[in-house]
N, C-alpha and C. Protein backbone atom coordinates (compact mmCIF):
# COMPACT_ATOMS: atom_id res chain seq x y z
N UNK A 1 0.84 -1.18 0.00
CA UNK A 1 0.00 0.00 0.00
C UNK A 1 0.89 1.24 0.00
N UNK A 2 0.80 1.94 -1.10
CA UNK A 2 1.24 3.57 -0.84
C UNK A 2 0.31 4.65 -0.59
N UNK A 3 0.85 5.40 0.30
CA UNK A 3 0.48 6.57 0.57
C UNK A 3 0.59 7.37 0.09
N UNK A 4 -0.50 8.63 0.02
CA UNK A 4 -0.12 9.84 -0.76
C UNK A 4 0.52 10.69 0.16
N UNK A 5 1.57 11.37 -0.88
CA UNK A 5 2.33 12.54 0.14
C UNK A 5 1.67 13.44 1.20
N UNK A 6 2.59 13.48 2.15
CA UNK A 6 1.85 14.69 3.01
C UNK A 6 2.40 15.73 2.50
N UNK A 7 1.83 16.69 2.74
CA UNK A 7 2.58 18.46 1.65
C UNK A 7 2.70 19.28 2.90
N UNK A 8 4.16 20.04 3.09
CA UNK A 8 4.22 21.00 3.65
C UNK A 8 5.30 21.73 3.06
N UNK A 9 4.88 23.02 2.95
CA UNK A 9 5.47 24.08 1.91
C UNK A 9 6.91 24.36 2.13
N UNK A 10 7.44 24.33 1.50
CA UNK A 10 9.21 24.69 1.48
C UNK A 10 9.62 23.48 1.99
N UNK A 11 9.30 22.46 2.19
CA UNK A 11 9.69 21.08 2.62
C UNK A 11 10.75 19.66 1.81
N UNK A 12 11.43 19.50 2.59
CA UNK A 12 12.08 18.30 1.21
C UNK A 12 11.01 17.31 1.46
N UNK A 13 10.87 16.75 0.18
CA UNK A 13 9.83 14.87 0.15
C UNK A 13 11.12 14.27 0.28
N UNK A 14 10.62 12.95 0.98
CA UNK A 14 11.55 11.78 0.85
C UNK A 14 10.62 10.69 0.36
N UNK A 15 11.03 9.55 0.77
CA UNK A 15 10.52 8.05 0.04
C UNK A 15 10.86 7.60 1.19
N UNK A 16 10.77 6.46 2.55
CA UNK A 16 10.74 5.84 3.21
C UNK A 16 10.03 4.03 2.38
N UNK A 17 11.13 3.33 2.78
CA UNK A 17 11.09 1.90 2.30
C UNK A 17 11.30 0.99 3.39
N UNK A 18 10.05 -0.10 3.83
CA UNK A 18 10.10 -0.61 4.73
C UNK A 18 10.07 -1.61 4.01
N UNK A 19 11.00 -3.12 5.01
CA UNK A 19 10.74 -4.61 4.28
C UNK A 19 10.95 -5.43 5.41
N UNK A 20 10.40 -6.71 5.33
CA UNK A 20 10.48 -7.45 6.48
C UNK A 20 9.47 -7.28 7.15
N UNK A 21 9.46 -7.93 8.43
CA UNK A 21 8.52 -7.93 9.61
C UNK A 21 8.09 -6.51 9.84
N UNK A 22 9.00 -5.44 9.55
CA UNK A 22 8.62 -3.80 9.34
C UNK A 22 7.56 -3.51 8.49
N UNK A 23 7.93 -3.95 7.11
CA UNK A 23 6.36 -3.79 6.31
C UNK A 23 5.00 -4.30 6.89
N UNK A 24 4.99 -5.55 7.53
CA UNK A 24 4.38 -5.48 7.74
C UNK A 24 3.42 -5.27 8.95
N UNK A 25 4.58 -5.05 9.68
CA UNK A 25 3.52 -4.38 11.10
C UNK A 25 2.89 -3.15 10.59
N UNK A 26 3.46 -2.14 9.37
CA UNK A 26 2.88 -1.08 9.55
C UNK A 26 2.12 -1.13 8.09
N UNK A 27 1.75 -2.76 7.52
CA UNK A 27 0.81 -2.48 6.35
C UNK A 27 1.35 -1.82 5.28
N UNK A 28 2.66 -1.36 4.97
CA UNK A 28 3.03 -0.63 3.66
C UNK A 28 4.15 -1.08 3.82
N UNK A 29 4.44 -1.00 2.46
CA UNK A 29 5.86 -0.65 1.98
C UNK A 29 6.56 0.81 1.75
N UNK A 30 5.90 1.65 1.71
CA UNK A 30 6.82 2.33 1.17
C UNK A 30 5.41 3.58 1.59
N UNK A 31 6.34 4.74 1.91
CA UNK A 31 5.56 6.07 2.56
C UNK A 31 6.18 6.89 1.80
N UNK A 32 5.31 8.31 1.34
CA UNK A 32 6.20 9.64 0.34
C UNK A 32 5.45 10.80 1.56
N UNK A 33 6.83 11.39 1.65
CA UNK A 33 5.90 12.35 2.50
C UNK A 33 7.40 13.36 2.35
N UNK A 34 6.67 14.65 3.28
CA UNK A 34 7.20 15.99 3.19
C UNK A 34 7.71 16.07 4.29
N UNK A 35 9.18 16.91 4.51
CA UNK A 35 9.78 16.93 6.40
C UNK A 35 10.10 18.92 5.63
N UNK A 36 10.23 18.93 7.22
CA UNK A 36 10.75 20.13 6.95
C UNK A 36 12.31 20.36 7.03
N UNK A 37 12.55 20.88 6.33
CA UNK A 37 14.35 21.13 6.06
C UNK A 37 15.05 20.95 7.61
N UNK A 38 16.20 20.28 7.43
CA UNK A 38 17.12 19.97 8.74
C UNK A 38 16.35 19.07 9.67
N UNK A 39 15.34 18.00 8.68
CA UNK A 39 14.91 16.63 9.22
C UNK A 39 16.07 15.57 9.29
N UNK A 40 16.23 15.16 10.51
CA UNK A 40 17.52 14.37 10.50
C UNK A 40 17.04 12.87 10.55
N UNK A 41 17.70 11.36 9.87
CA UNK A 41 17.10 10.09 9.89
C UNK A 41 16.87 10.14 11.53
N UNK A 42 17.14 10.62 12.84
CA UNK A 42 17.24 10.25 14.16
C UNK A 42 15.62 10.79 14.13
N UNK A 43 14.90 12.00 13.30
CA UNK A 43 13.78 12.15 14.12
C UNK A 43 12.72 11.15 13.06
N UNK A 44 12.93 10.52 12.49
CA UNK A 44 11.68 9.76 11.26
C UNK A 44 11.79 8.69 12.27
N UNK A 45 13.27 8.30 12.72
CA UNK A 45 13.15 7.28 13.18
C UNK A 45 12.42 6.92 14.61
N UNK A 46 12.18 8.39 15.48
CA UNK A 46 11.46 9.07 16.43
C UNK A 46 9.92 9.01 16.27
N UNK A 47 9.77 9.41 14.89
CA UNK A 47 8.74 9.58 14.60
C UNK A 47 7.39 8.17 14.21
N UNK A 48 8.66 7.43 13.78
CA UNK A 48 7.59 6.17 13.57
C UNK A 48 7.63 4.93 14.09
N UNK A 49 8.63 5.27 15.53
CA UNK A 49 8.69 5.05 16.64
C UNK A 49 9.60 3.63 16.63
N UNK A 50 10.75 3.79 15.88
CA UNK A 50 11.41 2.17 15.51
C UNK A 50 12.63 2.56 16.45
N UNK A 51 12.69 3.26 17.30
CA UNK A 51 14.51 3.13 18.52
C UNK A 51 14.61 1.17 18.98
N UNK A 52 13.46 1.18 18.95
CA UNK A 52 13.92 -0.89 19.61
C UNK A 52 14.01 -1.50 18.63
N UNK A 53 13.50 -1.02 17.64
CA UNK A 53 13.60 -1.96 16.33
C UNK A 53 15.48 -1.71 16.08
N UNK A 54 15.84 -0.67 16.00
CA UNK A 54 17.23 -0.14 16.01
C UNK A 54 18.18 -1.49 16.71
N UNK A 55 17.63 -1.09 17.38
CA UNK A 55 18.34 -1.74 19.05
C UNK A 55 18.29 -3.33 19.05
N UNK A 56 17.25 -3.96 18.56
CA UNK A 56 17.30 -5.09 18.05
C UNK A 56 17.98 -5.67 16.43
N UNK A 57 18.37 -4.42 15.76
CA UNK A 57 19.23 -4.63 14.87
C UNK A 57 18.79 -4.14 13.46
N UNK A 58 17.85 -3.68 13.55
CA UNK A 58 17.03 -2.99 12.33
C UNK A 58 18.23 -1.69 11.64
N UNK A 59 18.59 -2.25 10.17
CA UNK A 59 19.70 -0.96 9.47
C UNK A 59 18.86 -0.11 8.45
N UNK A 60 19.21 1.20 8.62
CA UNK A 60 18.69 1.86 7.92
C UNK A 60 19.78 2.40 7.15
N UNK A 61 19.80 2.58 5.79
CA UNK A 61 20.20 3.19 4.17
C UNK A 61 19.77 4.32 3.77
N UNK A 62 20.51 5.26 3.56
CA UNK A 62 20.07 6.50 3.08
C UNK A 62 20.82 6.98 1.78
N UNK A 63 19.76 6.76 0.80
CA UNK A 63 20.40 7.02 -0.57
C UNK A 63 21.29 5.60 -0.78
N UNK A 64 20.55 4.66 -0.28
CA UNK A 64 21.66 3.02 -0.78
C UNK A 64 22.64 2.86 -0.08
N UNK A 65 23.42 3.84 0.88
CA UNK A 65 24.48 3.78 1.99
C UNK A 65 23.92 3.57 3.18
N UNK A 66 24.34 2.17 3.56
CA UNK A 66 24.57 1.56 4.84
C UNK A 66 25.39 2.17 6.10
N UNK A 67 24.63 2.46 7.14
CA UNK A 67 25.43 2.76 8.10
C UNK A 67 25.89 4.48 8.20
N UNK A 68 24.74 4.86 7.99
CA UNK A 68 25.24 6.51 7.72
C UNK A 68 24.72 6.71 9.15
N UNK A 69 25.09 8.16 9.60
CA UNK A 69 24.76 8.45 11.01
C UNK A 69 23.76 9.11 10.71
N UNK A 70 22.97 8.53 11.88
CA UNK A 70 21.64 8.57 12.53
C UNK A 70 21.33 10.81 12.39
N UNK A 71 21.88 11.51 13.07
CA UNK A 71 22.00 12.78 13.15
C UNK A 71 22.23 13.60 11.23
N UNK A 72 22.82 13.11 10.66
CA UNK A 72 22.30 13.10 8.81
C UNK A 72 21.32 13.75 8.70
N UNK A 73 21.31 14.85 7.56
CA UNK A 73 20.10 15.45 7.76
C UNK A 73 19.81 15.49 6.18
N UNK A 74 18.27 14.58 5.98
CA UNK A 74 18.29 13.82 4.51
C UNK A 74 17.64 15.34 3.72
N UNK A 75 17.58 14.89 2.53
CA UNK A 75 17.71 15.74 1.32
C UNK A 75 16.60 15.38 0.77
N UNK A 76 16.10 16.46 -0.25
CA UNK A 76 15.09 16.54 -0.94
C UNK A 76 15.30 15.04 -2.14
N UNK A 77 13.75 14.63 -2.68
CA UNK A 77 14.26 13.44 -2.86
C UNK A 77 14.82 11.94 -1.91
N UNK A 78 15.18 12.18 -1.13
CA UNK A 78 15.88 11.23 -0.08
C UNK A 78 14.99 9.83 -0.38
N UNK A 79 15.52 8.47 -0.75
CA UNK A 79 15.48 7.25 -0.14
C UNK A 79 15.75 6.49 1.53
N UNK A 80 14.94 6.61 2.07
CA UNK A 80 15.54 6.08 3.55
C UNK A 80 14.48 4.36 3.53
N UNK A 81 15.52 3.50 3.45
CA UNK A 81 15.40 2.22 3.60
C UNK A 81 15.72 1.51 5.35
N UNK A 82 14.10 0.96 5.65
CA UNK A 82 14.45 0.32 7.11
C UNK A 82 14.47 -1.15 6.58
N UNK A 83 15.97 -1.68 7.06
CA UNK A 83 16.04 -2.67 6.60
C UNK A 83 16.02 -4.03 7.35
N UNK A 84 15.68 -5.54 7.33
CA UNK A 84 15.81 -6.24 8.98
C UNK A 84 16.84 -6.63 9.10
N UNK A 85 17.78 -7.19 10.16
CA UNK A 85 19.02 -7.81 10.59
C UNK A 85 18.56 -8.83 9.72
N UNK A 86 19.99 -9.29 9.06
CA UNK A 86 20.34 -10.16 7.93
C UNK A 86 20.91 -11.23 9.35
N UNK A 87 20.04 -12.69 8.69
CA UNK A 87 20.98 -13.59 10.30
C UNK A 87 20.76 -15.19 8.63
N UNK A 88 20.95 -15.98 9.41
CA UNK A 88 21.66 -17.03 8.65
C UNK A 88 22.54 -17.83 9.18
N UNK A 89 22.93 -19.13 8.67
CA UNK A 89 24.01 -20.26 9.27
C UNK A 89 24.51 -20.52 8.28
C-alpha cells in the first residue's frame, strides 16, 4: 500500500522503504511524504517510533548507503530504507 504525500510548503519529500517484519507491522511498503528542512534520519526514526527496532538490529540506508549516522540530515528526494538484521548459518 502507498500513501499519498503529506505536503508542507518549502519542505524536502523523501521516500521511506520498509521490508520485512517492518512492512508489515505497519501495512506498507513504502511512505512519500514531506519533512521540513534539517529533518535528521534520528527524528523519522522518532517519529515512527522504531529506537527498539534499532536496538534489536534494524539498518537503515540512506540514498543506498549503509550505516550513515543517525544525526544526517536527509535531502530533498531522499530514499531512507528500514532494513531487517540479515541472520543465517
Amino acid at each position: 500500500m502507498v500513501t499519498k504525500p503529506e505536503s508542507i510548503d518549502g519542505a524536502v519529500k523523501v521516500k521511506l522503504l520498509f521490508f520485512g517484519p517492518l512492512a508489515e507491522k505497519l501495512n506498507q511498503r513504502t511512505i512519500e511524504l514531506s519533512l521540513l528542512h534539517g529533518t535528521t534520519i534520528n527524528q523519522i526514526i522518532d517519529r515512527f517510533e522504531l529506537k527498539s527496532m534499532i536496538s534489536g538490529g534494524l539498518v537503515v540506508a540512506l540514498d543506498g548507503e549503509i550505516g550513515v549516522d543517525f544525526d544526517t540530515e536527509v535531502k530533498d528526494s531522499s530514499e531512507i530504507a528500514f532494513l531487517p538484521p540479515v541472520s543465517g548459518g
